[in-house]
N, C-alpha and C. Protein backbone atom coordinates (compact mmCIF):
# COMPACT_ATOMS: atom_id res chain seq x y z
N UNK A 1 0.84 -1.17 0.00
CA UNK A 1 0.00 0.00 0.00
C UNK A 1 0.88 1.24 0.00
N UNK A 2 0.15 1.92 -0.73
CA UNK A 2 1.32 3.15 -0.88
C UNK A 2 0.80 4.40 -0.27
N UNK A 3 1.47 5.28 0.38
CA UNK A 3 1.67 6.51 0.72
C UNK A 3 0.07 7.22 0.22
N UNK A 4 -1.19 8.38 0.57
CA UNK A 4 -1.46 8.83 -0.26
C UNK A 4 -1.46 10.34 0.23
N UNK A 5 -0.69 10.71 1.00
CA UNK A 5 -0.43 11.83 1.58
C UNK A 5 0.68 12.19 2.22
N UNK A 6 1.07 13.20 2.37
CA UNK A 6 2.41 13.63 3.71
C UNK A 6 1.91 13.76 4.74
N UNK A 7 2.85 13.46 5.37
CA UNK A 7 2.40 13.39 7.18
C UNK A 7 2.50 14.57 7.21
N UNK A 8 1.33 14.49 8.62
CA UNK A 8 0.43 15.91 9.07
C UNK A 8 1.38 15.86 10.12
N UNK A 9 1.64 17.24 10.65
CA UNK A 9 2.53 17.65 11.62
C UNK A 9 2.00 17.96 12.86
N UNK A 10 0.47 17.26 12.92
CA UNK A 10 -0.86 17.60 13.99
C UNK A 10 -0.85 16.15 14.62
N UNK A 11 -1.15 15.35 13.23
CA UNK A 11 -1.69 13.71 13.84
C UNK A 11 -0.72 12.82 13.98
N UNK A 12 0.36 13.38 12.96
CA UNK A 12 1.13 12.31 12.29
C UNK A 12 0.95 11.27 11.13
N UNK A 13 0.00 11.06 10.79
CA UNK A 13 -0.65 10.23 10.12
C UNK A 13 -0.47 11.15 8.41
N UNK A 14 -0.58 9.72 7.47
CA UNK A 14 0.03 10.46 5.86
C UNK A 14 -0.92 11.09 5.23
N UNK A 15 -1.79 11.79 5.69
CA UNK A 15 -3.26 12.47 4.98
C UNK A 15 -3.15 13.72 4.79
N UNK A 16 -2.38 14.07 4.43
CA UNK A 16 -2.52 15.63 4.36
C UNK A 16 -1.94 15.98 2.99
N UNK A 17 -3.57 16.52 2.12
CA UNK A 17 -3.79 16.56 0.40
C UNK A 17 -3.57 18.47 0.34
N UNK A 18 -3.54 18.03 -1.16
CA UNK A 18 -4.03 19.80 -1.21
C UNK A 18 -5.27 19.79 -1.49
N UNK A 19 -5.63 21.23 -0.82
CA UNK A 19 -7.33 21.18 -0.61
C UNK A 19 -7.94 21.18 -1.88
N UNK A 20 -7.24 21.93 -3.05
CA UNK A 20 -8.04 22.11 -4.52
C UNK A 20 -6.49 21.91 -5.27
N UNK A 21 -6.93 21.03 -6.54
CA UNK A 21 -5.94 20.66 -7.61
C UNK A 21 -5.46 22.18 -7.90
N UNK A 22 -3.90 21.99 -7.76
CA UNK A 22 -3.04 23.33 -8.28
C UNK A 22 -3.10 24.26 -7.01
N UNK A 23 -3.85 24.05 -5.91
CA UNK A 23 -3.71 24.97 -4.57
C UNK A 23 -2.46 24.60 -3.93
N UNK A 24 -2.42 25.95 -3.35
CA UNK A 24 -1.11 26.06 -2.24
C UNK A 24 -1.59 25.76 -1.20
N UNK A 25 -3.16 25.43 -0.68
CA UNK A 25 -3.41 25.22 0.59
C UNK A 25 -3.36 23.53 0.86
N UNK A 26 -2.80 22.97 2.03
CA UNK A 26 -3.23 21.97 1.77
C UNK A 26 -4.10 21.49 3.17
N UNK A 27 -4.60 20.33 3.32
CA UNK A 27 -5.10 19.83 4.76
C UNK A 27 -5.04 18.57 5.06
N UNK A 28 -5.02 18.19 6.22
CA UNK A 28 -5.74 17.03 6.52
C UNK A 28 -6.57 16.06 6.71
N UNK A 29 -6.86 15.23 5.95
CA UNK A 29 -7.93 14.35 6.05
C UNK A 29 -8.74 14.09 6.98
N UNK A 30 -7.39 13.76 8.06
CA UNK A 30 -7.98 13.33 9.26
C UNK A 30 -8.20 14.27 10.68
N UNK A 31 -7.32 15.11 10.22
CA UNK A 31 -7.97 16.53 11.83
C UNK A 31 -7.96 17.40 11.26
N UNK A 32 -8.37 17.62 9.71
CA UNK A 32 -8.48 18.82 9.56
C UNK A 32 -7.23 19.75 9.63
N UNK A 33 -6.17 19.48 9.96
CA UNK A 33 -5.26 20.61 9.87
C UNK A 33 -5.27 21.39 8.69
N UNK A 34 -4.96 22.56 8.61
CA UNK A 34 -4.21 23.64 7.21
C UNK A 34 -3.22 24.20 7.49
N UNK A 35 -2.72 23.90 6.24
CA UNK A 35 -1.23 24.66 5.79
C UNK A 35 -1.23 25.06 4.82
N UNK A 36 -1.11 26.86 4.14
CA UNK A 36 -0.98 27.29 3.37
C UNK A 36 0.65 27.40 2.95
N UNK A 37 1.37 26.91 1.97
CA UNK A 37 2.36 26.94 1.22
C UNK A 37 2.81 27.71 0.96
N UNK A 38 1.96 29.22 0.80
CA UNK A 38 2.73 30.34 -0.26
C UNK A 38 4.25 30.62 0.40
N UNK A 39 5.23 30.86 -0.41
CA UNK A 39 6.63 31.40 -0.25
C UNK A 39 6.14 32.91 1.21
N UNK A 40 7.09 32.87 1.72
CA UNK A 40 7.38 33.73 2.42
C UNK A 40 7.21 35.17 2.12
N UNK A 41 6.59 35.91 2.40
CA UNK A 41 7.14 37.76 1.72
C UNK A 41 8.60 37.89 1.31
N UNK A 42 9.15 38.95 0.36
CA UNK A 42 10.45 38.48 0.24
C UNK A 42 10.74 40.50 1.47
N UNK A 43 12.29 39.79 1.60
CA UNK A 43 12.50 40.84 2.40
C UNK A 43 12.75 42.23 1.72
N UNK A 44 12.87 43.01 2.74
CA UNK A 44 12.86 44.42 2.06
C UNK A 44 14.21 44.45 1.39
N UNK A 45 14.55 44.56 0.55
CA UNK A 45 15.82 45.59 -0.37
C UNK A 45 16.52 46.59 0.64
N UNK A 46 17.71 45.97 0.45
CA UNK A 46 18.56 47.44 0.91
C UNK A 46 18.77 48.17 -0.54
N UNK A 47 18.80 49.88 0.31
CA UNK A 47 18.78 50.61 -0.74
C UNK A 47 19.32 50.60 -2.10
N UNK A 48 18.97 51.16 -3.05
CA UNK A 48 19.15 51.40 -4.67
C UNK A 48 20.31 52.38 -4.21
N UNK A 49 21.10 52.07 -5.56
CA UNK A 49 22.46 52.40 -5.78
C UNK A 49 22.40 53.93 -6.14
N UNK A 50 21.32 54.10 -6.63
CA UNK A 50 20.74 55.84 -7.26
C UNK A 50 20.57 56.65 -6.08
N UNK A 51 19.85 55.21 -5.02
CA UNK A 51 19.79 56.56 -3.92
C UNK A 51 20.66 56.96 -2.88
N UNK A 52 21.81 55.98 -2.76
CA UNK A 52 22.69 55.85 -2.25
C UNK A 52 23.59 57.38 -2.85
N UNK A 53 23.52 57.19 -3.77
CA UNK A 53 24.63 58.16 -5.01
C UNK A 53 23.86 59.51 -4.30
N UNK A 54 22.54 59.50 -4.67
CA UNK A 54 21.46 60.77 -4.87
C UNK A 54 22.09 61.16 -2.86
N UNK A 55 22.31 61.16 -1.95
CA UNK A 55 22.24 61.33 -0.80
C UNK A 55 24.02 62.07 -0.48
N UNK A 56 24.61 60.77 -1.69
CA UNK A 56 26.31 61.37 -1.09
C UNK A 56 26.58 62.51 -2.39
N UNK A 57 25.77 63.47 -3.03
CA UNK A 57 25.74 64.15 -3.86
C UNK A 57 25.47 65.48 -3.23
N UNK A 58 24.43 64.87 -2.19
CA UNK A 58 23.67 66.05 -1.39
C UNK A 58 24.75 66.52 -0.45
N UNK A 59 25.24 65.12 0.45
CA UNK A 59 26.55 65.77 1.46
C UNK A 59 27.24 66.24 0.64
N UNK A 60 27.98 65.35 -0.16
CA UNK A 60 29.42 66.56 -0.82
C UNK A 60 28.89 67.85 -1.07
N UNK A 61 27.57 68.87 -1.89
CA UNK A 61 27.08 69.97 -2.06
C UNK A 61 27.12 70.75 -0.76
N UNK A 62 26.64 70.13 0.24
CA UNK A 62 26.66 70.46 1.62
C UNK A 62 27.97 70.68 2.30
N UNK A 63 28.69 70.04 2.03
CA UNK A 63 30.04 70.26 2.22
C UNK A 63 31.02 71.12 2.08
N UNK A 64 30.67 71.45 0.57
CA UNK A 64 31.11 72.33 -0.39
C UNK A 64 31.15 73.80 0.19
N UNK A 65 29.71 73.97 0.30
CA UNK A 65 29.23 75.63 0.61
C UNK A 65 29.76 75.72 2.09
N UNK A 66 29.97 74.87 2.96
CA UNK A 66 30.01 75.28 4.66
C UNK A 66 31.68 75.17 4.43
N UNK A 67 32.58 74.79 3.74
CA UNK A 67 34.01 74.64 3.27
C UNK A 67 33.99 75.90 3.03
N UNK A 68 33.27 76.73 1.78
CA UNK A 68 33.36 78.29 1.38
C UNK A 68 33.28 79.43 2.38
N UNK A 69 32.37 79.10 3.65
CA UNK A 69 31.81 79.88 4.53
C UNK A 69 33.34 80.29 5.81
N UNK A 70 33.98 78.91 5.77
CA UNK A 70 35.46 79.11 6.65
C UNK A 70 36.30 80.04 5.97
N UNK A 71 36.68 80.41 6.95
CA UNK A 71 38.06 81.46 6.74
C UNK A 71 39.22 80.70 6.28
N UNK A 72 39.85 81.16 5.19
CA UNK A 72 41.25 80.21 5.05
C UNK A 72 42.78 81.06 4.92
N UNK A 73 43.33 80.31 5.19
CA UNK A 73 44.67 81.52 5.32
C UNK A 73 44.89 82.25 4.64
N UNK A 74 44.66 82.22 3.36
CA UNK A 74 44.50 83.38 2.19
C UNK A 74 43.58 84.34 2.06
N UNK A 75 42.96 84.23 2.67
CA UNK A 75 41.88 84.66 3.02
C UNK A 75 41.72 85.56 4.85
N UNK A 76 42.23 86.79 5.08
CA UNK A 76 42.30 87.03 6.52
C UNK A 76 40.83 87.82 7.13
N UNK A 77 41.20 87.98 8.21
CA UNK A 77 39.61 87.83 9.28
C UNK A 77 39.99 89.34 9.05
N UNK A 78 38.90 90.44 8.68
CA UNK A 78 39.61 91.96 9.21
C UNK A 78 38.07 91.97 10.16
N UNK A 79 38.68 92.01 11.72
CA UNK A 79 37.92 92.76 13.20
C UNK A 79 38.17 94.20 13.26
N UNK A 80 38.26 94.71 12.16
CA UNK A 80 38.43 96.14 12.61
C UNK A 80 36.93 96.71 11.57
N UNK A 81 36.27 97.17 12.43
CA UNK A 81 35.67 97.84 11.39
C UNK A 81 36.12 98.69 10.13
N UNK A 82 35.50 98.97 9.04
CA UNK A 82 35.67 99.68 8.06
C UNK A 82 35.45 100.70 8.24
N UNK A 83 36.46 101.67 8.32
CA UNK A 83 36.91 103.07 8.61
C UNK A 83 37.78 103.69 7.25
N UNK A 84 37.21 105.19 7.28
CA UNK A 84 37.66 105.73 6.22
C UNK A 84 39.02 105.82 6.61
N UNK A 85 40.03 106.15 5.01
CA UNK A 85 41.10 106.43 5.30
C UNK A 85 41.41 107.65 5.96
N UNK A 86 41.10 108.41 6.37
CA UNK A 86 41.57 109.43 7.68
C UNK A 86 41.27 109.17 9.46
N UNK A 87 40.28 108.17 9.35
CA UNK A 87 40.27 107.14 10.71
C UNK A 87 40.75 106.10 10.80
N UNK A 88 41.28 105.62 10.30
CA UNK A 88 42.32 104.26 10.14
C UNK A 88 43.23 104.93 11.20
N UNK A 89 43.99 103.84 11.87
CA UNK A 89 45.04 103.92 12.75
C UNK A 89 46.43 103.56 12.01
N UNK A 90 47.47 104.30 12.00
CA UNK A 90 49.00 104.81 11.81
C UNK A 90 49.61 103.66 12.71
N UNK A 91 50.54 102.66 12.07
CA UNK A 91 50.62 101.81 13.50
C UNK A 91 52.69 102.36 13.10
């Protein structure tokens, strides 16, 4: 006698059909168990390479302008207010 089901993981016993020809559901004959088959959800995606790019486009821009905003040695700090040349100080 042969097999006409997989064992149910309820009874133990080899009865467990699919409920409708070509279904993913299947059950048990004998207690009724169900088990739906479908594959798993698939997991989320780590991010796209575009948006990865699109984000380190934004820092470097960001970067850029607050780099312009520093003082650089070629560039000197004048703390003196702007005074005409006859108030300027003679050092």
């Amino acid at each position: 006698m042969t097999n006409c089901g997989i064992e149910c993981p309820e009874c133990g016993k080899n009865s467990v059909v699919p409920k409708n020809s070509g279904s993913t559901e299947y059950v048990c004959l004998s207690c009724k168990f169900k088990k739906n088959s479908n594959p798993p959800p698939p997991k989320k995606e780590p991010p796209k390479l575009s948006s990865v790019a699109f984000f380190g486009a934004i820092a470097f821009l960001i970067a850029s302008v607050l780099s312009q905003l520093r003082p650089t040695p070629n560039r000197p700090i004048n703390l003196t207010p702007n005074l005409t040349l006859n108030q300027q100080i003679v050092r």
